[in-house]
Protein backbone atom coordinates (compact mmCIF):
# COMPACT_ATOMS: atom_id res chain seq x y z
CA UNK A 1 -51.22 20.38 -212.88
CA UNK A 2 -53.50 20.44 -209.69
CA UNK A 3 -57.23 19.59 -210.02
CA UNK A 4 -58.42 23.72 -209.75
CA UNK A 5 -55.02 25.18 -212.08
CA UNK A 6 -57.45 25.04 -215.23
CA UNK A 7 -60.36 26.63 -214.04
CA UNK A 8 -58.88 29.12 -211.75
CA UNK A 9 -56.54 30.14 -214.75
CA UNK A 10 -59.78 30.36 -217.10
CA UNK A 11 -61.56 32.03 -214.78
CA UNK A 12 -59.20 34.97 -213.70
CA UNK A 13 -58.23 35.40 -216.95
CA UNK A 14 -62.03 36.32 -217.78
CA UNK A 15 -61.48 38.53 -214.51
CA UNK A 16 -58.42 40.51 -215.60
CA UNK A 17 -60.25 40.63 -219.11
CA UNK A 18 -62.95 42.03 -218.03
CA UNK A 19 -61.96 44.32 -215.38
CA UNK A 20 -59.21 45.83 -218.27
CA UNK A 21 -61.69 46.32 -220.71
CA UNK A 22 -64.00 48.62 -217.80
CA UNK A 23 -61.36 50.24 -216.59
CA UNK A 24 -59.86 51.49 -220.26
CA UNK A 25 -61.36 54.96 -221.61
CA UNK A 26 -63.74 53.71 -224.19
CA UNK A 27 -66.85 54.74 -225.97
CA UNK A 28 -69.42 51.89 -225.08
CA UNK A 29 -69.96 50.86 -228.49
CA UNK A 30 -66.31 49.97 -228.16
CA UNK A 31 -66.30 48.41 -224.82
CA UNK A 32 -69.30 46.40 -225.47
CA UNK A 33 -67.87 45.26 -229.11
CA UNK A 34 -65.00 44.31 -226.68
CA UNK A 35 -66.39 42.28 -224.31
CA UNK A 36 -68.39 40.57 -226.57
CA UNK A 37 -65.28 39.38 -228.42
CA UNK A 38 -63.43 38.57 -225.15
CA UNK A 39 -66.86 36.41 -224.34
CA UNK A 40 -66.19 34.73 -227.48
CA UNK A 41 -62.84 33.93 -227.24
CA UNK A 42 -63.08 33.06 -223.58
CA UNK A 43 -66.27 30.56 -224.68
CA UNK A 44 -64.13 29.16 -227.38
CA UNK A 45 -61.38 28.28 -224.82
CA UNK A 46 -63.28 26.80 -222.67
CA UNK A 47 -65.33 24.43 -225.31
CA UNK A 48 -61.02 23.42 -226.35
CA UNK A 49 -60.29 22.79 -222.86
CA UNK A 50 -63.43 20.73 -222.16
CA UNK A 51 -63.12 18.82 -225.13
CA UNK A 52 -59.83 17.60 -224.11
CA UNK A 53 -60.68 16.82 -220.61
CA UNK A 54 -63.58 14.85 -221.94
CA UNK A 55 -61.00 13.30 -224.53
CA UNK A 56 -58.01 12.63 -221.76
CA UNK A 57 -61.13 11.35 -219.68
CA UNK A 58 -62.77 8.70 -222.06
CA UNK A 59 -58.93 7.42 -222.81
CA UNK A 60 -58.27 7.03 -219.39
CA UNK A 61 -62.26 5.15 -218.69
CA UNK A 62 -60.67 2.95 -221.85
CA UNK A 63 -57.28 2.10 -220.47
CA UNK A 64 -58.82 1.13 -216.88
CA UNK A 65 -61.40 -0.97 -218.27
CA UNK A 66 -58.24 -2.86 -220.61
CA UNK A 67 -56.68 -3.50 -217.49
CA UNK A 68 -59.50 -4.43 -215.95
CA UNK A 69 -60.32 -6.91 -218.50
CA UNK A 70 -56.77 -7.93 -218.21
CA UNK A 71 -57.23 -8.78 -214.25
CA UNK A 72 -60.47 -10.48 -214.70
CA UNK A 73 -58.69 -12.71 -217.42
CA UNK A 74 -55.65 -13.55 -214.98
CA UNK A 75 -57.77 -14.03 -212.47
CA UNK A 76 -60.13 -16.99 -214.02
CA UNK A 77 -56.93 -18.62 -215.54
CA UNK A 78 -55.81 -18.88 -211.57
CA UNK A 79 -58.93 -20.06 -210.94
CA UNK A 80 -59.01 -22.40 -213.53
CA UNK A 81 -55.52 -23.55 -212.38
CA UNK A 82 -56.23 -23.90 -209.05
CA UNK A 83 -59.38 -25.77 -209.43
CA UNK A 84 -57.32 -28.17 -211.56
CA UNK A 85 -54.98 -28.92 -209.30
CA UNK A 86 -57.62 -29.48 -206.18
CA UNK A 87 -58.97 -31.93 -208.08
CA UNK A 88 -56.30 -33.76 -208.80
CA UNK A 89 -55.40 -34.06 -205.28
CA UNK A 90 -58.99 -34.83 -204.67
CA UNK A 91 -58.50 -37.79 -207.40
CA UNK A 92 -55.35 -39.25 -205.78
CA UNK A 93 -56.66 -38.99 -202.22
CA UNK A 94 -59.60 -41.12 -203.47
CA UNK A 95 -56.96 -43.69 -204.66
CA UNK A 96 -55.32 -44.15 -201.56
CA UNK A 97 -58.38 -44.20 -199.86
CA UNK A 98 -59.72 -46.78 -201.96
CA UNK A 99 -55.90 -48.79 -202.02
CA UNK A 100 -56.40 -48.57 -197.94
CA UNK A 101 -59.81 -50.15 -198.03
CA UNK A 102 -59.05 -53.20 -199.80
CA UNK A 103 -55.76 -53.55 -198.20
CA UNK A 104 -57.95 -53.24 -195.09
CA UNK A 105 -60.22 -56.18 -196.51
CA UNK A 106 -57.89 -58.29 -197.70
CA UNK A 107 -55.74 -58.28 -193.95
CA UNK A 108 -59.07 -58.35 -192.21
CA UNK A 109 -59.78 -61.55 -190.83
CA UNK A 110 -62.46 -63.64 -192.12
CA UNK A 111 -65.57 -63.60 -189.81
């Protein structure tokens, strides 16, 4: 359903309502009994469909922040990965680095 089907549907329904019960031949003991019942059932409708907006609404705030959570966690292991793996490069570069210097010292000759 589009964003405005709920509300527009609510609120010309309370339109035709209305406008029907003003229009109809009544005493206005009647027609006010009347619309005070249509008030009620159109206030009762309304709580229902607010109620399960704010329902469908807090389910969907919970299922982003799940995924969320689930991003964040991905995320760190990557991190946690990649850090790993820099510093194992790191390490071994250091090794050859160190390998090349005393090679370097050992060839070098004696002054």
């Amino acid at each position: 359903m589009a964003k405005g089907t709920i509300p527009g549907l609510l609120i010309g329904g309370a339109i035709g309502a209305v406008s029907a019960l003003l229009l109809a031949p009544k005493p206005g003991k009647e027609m006010r009994s009347d619309l005070s019942s249509r008030y009620n059932d159109l206030c009762e409708s309304t709580s229902r469909v607010a109620g399960s907006v704010s329902q469908a609404a807090s389910e969907l705030v919970r299922s982003a922040s799940d995924k969320a959570s689930t991003v964040v966690a991905s995320a760190k292991d990557t991190l946690g990965t990649a850090k790993t793996a820099g510093q194992d490069v790191l390490d071994e570069a250091r090794g050859h680095l160190d390998e090349t210097k005393d090679t370097l010292k050992s060839e070098a000759p004696s002054m």
